[in-house]
PDB file of N, CA and C in Angstrom:
ATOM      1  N   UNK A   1      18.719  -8.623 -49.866  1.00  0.00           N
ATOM      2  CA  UNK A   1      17.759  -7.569 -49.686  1.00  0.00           C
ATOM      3  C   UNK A   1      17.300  -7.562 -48.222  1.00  0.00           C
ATOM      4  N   UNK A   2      17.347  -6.621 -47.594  1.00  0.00           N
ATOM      5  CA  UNK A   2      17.473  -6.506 -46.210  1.00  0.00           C
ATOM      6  C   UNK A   2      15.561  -5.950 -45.687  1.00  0.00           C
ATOM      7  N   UNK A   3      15.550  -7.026 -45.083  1.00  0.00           N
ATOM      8  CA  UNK A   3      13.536  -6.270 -44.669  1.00  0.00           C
ATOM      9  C   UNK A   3      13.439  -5.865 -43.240  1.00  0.00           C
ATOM     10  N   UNK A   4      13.295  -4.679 -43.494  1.00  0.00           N
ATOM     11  CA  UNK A   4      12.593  -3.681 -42.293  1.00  0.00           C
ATOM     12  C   UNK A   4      11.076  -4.499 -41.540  1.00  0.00           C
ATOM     13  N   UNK A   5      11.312  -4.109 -40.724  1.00  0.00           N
ATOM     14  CA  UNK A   5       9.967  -4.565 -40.149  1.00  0.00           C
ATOM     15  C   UNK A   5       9.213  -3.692 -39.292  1.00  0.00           C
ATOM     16  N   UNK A   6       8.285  -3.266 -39.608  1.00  0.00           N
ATOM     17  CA  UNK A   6       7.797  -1.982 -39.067  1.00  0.00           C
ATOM     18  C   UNK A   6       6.898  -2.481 -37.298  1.00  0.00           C
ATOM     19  N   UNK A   7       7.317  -1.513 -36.655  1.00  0.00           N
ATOM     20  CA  UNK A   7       7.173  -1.720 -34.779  1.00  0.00           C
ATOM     21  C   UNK A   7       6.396  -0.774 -34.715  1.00  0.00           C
ATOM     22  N   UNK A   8       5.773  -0.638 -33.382  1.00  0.00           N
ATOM     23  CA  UNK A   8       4.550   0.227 -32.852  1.00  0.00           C
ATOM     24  C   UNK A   8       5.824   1.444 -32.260  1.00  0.00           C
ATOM     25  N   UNK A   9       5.824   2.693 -32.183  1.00  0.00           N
ATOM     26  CA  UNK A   9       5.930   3.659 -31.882  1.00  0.00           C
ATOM     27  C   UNK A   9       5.858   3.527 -30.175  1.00  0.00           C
ATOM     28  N   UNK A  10       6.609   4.744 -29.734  1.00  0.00           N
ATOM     29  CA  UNK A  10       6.256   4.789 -28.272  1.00  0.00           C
ATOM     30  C   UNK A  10       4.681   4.903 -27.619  1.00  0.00           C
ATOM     31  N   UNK A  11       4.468   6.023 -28.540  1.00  0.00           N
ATOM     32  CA  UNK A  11       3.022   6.567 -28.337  1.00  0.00           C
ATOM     33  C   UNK A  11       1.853   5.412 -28.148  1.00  0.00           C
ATOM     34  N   UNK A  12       2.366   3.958 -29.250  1.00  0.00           N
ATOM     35  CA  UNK A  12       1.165   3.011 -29.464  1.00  0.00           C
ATOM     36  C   UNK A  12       1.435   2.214 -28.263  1.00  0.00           C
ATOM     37  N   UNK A  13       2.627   1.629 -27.633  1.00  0.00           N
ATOM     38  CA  UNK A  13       3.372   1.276 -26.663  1.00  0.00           C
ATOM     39  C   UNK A  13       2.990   1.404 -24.984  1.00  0.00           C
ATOM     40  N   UNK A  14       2.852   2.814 -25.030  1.00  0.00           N
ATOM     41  CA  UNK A  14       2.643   3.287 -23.793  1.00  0.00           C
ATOM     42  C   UNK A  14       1.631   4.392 -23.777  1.00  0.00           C
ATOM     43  N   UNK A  15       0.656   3.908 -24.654  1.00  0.00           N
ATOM     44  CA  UNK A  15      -0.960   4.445 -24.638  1.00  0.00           C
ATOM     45  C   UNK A  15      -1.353   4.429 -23.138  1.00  0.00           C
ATOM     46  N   UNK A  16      -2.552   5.046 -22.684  1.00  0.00           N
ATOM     47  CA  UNK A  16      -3.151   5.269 -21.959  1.00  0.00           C
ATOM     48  C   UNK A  16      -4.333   4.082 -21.925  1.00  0.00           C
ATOM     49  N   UNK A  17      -4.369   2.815 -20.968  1.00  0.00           N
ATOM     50  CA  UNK A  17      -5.365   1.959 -21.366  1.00  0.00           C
ATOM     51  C   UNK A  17      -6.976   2.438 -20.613  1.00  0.00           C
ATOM     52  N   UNK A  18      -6.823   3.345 -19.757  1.00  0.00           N
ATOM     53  CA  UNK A  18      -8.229   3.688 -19.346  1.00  0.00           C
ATOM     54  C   UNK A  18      -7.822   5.711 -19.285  1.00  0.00           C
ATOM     55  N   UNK A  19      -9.356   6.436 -19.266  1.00  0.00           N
ATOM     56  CA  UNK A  19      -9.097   7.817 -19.353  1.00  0.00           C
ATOM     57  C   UNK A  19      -9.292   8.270 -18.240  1.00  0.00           C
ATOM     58  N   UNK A  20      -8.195   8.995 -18.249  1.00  0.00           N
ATOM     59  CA  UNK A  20      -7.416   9.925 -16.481  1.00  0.00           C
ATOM     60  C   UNK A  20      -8.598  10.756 -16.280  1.00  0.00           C
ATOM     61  N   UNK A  21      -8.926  10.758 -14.825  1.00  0.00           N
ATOM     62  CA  UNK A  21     -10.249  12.033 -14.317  1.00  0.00           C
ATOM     63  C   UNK A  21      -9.505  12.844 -15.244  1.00  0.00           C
ATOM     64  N   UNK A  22     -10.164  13.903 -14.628  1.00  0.00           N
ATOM     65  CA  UNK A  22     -10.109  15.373 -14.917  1.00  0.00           C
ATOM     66  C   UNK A  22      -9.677  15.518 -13.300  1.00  0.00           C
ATOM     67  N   UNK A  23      -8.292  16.632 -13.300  1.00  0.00           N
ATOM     68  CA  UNK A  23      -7.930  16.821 -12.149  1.00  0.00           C
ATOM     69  C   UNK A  23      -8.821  17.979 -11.335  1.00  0.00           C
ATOM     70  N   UNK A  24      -9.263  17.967 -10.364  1.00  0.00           N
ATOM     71  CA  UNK A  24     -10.233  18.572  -9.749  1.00  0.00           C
ATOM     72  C   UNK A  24      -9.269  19.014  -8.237  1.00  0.00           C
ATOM     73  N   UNK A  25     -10.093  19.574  -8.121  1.00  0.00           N
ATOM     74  CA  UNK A  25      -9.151  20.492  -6.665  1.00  0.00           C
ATOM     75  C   UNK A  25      -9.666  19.482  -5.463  1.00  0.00           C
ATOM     76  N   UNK A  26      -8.525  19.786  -4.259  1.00  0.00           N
ATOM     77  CA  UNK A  26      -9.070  18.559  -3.385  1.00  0.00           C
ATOM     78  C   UNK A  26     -10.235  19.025  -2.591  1.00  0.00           C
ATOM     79  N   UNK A  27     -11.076  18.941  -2.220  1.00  0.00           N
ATOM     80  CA  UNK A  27     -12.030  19.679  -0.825  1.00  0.00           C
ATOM     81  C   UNK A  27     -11.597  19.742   0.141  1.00  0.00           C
ATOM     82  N   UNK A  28     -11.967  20.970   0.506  1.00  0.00           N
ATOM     83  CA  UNK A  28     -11.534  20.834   2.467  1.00  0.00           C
ATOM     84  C   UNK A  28     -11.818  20.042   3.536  1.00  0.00           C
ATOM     85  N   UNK A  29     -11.138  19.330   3.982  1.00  0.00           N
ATOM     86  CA  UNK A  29     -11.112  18.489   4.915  1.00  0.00           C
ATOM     87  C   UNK A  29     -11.019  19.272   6.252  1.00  0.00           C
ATOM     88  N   UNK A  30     -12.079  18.984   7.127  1.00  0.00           N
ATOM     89  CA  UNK A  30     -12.134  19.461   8.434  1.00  0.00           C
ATOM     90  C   UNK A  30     -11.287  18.332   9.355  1.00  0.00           C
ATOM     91  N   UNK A  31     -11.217  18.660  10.363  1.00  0.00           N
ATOM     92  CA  UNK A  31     -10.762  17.958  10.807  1.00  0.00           C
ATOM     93  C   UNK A  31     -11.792  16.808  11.570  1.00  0.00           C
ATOM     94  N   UNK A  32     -11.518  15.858  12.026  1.00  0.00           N
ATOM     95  CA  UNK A  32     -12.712  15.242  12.948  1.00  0.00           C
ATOM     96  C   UNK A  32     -12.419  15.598  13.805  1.00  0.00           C
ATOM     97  N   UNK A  33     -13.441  15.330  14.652  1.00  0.00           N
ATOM     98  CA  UNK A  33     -13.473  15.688  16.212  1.00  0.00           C
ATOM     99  C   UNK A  33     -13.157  14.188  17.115  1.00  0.00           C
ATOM    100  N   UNK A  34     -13.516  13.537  16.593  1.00  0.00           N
ATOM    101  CA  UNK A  34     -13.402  12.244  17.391  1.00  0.00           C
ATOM    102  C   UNK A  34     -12.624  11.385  16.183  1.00  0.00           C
ATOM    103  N   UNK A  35     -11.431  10.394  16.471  1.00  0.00           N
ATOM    104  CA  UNK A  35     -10.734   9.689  15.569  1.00  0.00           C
ATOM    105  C   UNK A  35     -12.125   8.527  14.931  1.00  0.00           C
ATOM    106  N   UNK A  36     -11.752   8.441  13.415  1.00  0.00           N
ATOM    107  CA  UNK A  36     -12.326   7.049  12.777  1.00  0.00           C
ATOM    108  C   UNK A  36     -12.258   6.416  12.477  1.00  0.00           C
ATOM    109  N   UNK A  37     -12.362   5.083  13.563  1.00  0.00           N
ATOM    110  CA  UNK A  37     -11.137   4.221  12.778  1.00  0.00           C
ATOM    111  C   UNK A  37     -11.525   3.666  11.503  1.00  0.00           C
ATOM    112  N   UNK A  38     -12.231   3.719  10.797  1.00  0.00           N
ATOM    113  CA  UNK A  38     -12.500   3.231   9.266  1.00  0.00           C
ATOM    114  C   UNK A  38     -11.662   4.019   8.333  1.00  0.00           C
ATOM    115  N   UNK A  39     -11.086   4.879   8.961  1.00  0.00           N
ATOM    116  CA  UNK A  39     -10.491   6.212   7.973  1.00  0.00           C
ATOM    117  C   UNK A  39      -9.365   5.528   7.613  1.00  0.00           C
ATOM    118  N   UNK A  40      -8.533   4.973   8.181  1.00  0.00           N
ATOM    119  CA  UNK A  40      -7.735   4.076   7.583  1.00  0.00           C
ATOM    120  C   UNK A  40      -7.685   2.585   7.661  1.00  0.00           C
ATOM    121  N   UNK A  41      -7.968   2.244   6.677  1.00  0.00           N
ATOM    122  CA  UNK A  41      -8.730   0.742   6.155  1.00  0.00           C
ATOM    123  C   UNK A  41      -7.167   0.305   4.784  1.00  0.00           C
ATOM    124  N   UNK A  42      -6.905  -0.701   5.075  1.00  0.00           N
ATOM    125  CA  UNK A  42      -6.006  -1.320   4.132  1.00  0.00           C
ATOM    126  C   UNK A  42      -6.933  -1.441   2.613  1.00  0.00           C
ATOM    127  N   UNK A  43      -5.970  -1.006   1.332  1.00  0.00           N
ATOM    128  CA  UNK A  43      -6.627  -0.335   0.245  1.00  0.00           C
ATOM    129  C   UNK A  43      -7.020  -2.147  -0.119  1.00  0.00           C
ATOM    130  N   UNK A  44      -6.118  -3.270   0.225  1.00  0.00           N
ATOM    131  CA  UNK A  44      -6.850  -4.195  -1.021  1.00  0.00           C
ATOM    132  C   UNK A  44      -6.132  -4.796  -2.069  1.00  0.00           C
ATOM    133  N   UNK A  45      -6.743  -5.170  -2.981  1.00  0.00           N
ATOM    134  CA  UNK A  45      -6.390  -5.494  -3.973  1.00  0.00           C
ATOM    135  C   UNK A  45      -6.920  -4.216  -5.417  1.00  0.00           C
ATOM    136  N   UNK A  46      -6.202  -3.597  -5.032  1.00  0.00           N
ATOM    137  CA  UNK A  46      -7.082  -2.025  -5.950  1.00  0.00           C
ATOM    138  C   UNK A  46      -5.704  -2.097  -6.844  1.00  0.00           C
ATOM    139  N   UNK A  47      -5.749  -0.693  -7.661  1.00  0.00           N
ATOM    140  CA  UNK A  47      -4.686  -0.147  -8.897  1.00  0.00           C
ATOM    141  C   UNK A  47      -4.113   0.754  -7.911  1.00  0.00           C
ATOM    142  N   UNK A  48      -2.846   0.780  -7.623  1.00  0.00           N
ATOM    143  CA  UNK A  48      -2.194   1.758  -6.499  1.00  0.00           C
ATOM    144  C   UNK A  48      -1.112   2.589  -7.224  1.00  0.00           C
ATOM    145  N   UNK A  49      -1.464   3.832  -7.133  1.00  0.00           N
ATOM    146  CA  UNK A  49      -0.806   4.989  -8.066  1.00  0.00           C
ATOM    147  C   UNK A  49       0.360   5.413  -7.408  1.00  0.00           C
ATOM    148  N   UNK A  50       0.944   5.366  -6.121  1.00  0.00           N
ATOM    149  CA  UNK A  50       1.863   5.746  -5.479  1.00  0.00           C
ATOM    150  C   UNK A  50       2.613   4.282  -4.970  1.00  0.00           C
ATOM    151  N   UNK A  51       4.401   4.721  -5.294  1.00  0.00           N
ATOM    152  CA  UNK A  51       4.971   3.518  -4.589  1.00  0.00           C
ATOM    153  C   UNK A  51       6.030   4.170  -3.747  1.00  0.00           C
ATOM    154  N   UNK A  52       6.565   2.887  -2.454  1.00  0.00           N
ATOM    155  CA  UNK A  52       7.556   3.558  -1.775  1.00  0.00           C
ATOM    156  C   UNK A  52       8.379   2.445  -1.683  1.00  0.00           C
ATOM    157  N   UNK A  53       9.279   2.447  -1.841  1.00  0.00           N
ATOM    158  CA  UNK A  53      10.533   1.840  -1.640  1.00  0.00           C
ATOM    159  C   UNK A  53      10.907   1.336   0.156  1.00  0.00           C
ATOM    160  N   UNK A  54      11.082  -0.186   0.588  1.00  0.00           N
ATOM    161  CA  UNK A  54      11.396   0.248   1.987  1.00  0.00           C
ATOM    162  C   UNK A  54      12.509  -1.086   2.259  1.00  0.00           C
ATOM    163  N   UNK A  55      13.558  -1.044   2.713  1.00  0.00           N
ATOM    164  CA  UNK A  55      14.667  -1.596   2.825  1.00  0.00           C
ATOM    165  C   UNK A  55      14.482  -2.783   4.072  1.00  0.00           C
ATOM    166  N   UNK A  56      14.639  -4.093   4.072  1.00  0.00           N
ATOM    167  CA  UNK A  56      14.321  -4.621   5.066  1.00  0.00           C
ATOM    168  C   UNK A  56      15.749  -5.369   5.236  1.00  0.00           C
ATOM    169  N   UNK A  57      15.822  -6.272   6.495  1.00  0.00           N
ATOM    170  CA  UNK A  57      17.098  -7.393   6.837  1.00  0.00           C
ATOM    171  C   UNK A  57      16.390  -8.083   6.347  1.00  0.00           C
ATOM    172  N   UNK A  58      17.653  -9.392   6.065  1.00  0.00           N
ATOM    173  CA  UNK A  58      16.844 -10.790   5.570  1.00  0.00           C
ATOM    174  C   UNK A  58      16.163 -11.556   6.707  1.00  0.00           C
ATOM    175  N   UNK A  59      15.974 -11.115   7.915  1.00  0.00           N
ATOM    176  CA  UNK A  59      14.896 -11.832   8.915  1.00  0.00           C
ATOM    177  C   UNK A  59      14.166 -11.362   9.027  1.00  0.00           C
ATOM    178  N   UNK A  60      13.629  -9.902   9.028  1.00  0.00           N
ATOM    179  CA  UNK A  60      12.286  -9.417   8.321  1.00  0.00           C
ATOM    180  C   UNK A  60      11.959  -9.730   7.124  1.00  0.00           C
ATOM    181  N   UNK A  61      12.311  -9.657   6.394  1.00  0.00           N
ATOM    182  CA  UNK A  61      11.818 -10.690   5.265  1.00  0.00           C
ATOM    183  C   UNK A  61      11.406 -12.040   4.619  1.00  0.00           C
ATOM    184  N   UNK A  62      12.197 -12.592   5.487  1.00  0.00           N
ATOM    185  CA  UNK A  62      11.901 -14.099   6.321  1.00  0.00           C
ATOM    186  C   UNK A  62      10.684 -14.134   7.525  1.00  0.00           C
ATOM    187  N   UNK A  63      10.440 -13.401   7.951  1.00  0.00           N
ATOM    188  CA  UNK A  63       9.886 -13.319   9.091  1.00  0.00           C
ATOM    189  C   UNK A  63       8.708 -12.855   7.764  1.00  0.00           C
ATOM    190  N   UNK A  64       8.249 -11.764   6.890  1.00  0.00           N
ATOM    191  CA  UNK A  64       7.181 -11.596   6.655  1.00  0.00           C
ATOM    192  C   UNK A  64       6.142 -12.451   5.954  1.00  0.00           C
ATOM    193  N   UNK A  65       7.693 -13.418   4.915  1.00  0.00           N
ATOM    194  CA  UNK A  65       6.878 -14.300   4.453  1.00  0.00           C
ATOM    195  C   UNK A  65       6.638 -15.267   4.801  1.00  0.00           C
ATOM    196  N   UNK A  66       6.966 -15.502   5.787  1.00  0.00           N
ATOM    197  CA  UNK A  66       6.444 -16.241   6.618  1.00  0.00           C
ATOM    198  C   UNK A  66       4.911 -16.550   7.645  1.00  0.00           C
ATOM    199  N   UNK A  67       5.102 -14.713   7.613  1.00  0.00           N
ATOM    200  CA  UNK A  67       3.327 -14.273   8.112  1.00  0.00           C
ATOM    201  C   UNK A  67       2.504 -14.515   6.955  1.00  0.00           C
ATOM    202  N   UNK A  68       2.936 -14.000   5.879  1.00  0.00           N
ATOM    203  CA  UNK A  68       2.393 -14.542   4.747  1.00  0.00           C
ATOM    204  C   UNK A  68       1.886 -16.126   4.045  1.00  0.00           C
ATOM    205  N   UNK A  69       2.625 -16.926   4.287  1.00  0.00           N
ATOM    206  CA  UNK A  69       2.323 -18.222   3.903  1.00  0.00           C
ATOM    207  C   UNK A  69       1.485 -18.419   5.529  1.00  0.00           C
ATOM    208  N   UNK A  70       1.525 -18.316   6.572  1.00  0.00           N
ATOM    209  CA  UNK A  70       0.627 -18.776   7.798  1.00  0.00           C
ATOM    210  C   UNK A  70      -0.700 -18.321   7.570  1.00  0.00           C
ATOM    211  N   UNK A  71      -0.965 -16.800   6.781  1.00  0.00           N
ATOM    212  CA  UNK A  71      -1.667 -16.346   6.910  1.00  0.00           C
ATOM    213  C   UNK A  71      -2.654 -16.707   5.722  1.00  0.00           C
ATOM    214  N   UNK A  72      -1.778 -17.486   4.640  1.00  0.00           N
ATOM    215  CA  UNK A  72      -2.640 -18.140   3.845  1.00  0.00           C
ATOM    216  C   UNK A  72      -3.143 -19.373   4.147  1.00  0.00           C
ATOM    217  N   UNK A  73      -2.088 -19.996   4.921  1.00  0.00           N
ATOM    218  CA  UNK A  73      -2.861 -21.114   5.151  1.00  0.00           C
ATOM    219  C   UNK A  73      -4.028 -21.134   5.811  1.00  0.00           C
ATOM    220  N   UNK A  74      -3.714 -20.670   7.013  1.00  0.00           N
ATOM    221  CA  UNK A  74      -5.105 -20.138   7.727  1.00  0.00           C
ATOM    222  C   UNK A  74      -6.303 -19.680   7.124  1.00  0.00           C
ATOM    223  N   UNK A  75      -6.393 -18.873   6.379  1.00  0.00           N
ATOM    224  CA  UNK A  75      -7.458 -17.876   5.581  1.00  0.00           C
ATOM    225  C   UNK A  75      -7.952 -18.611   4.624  1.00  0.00           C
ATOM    226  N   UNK A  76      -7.013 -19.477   3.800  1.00  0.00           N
ATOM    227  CA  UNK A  76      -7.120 -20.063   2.267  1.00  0.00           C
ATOM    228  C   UNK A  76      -7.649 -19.153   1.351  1.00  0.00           C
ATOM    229  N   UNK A  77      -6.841 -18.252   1.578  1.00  0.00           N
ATOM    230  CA  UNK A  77      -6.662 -17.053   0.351  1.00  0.00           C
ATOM    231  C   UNK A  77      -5.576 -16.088   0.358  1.00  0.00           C
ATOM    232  N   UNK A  78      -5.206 -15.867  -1.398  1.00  0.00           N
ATOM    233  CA  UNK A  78      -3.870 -15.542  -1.842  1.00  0.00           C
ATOM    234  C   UNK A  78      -3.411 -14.156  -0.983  1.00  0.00           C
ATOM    235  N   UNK A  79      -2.223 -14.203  -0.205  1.00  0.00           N
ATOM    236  CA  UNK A  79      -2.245 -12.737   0.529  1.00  0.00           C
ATOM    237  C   UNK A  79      -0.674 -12.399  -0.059  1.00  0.00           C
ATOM    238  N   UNK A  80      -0.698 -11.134  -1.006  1.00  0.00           N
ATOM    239  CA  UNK A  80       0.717 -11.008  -0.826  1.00  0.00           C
ATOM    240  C   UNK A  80       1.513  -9.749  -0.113  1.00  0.00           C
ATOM    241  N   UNK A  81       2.203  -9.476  -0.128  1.00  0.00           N
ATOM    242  CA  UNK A  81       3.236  -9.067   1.205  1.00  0.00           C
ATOM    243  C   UNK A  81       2.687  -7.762   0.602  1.00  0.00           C
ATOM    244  N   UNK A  82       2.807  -7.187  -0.455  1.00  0.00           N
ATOM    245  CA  UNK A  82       2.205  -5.581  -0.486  1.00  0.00           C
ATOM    246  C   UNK A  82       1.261  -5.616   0.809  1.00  0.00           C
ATOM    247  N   UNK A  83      -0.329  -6.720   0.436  1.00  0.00           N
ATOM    248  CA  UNK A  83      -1.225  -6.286   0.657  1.00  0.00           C
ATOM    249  C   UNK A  83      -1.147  -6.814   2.159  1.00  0.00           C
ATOM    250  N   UNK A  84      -0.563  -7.279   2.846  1.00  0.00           N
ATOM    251  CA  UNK A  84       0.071  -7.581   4.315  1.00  0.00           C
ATOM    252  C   UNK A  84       0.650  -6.521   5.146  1.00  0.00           C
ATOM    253  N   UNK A  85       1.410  -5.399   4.105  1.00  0.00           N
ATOM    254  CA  UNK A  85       2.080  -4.387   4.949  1.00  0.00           C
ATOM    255  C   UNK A  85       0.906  -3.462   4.513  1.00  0.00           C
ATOM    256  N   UNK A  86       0.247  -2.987   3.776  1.00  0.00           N
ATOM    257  CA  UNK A  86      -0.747  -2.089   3.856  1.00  0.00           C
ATOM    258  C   UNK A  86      -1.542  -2.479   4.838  1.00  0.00           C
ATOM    259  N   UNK A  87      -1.987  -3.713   5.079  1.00  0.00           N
ATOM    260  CA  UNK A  87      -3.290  -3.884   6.119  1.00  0.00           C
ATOM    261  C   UNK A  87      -2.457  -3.848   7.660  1.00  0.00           C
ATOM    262  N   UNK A  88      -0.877  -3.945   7.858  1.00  0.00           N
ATOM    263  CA  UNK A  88      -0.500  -3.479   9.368  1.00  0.00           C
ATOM    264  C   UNK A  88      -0.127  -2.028   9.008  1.00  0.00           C
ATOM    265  N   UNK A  89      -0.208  -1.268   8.155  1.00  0.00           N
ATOM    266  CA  UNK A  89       0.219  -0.025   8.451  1.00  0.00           C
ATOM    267  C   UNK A  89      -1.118   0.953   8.879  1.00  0.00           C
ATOM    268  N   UNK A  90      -2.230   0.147   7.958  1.00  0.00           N
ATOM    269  CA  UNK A  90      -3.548   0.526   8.271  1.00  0.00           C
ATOM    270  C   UNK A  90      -3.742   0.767  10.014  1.00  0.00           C
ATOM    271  N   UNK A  91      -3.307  -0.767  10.532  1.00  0.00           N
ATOM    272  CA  UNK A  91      -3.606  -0.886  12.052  1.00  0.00           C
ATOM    273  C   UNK A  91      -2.657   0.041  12.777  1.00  0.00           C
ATOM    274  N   UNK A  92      -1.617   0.408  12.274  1.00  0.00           N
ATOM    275  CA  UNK A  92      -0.462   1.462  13.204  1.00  0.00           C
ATOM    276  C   UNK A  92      -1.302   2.606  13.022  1.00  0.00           C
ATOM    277  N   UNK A  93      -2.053   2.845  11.631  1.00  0.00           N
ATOM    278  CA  UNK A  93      -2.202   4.946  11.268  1.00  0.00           C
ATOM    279  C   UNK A  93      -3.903   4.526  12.361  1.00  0.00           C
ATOM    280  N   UNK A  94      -4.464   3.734  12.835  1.00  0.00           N
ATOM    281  CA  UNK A  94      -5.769   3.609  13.220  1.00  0.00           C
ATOM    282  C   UNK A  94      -5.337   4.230  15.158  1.00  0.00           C
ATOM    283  N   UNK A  95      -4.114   3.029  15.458  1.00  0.00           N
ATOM    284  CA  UNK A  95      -3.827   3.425  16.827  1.00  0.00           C
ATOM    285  C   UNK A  95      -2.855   4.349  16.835  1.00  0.00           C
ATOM    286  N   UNK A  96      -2.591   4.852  15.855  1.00  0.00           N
ATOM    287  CA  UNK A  96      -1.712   6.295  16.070  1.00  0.00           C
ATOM    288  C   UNK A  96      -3.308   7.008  15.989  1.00  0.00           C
ATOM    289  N   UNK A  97      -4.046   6.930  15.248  1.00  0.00           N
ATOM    290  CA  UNK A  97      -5.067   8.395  15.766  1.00  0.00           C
ATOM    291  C   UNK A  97      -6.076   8.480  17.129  1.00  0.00           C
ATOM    292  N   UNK A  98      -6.035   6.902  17.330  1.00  0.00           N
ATOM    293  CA  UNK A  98      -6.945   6.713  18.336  1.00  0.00           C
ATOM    294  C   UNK A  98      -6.125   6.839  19.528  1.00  0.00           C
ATOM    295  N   UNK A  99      -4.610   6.448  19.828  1.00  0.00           N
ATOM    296  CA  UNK A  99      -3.835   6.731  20.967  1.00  0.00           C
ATOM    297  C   UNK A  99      -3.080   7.561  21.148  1.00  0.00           C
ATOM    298  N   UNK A 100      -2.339   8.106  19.817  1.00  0.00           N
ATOM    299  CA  UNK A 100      -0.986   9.082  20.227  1.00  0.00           C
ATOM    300  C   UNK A 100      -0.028   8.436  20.056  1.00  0.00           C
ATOM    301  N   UNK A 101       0.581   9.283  20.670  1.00  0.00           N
ATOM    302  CA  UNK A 101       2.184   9.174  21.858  1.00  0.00           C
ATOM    303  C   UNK A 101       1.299   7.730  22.326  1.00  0.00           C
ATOM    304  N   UNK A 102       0.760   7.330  22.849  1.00  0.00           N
ATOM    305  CA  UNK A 102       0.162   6.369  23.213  1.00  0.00           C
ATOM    306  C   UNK A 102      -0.074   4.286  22.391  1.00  0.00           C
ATOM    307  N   UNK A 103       0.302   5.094  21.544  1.00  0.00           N
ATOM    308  CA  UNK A 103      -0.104   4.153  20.573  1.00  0.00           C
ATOM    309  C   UNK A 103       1.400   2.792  20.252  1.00  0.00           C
ATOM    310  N   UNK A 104       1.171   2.150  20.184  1.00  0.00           N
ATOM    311  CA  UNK A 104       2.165   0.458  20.621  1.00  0.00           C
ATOM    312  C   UNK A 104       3.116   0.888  19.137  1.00  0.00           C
ATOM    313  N   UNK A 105       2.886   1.317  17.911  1.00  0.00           N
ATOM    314  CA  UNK A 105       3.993   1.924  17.546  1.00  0.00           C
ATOM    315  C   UNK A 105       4.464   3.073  17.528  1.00  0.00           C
ATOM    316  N   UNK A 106       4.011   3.963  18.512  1.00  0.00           N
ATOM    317  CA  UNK A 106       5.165   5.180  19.258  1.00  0.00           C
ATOM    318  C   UNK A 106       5.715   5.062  20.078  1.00  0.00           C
ATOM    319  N   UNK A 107       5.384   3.735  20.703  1.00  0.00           N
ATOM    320  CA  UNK A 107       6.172   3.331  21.798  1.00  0.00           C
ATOM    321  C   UNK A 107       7.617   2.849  21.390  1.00  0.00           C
ATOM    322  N   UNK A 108       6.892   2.053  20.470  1.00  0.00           N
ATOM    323  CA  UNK A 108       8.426   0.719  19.801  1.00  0.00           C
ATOM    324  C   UNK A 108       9.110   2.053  19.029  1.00  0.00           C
ATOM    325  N   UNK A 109       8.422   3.029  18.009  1.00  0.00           N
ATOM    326  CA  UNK A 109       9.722   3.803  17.794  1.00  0.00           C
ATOM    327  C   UNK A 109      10.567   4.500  19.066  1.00  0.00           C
ATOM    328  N   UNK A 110       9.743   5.006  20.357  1.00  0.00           N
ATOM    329  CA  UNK A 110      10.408   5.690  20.866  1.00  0.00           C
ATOM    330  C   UNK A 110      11.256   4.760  21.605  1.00  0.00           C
ATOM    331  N   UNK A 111      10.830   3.435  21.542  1.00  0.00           N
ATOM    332  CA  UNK A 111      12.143   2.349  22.146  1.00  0.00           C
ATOM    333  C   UNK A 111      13.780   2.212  21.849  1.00  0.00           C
ATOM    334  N   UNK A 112      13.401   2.478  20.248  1.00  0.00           N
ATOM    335  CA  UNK A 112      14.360   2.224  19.213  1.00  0.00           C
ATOM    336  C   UNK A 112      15.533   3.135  19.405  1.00  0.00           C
TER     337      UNK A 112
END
């Protein structure tokens, strides 16, 4: 006699564990007049709704975790490589608004 065993459904599976805003329209954003640099601030340790994919050599990758374990030792707190490349991309989008063309990574791209 063969026993079924009854499983949760997709629906129970891949429930919703907290409830989505209500999508709201974005507001208009003026522009500033003067750059801020707080405007881009590395997000953290937050819930991050967007991902990007980014291809590295194995000596950048070696090389990051490497900033990574220095940077724990130093600090004595857990840093991982997400939250390492968000907090230097933070510092590139800060001196891209505050310099330009000016800024130490428009330089290195325009090196490249």
């Amino acid at each position: 006699m063969p026993r079924r065993v009854n499983l949760p459904g997709a629906d129970e599976l891949f429930r919703a564990t907290a409830p989505r805003p209500a999508a709201t329209p974005a507001p208009e954003v003026a522009e500033p007049e003067s750059p801020n640099p707080d405007q881009h601030r590395a997000s953290g340790r937050v819930k991050h709704d967007e991902k990007m994919t980014v291809y590295l050599t194995s000596e950048e990758l070696i090389a990051l975790e490497q900033a990574r374990i220095q940077l724990r030792a130093e600090l004595g707190r857990k840093i991982d490589r997400g939250r390492l490349v968000r907090a230097a991309m933070a510092l590139a989008l800060e001196d891209i608004a505050v310099r330009g063309s000016d800024s130490d990574i428009a330089r290195r791209l325009a090196d490249s």
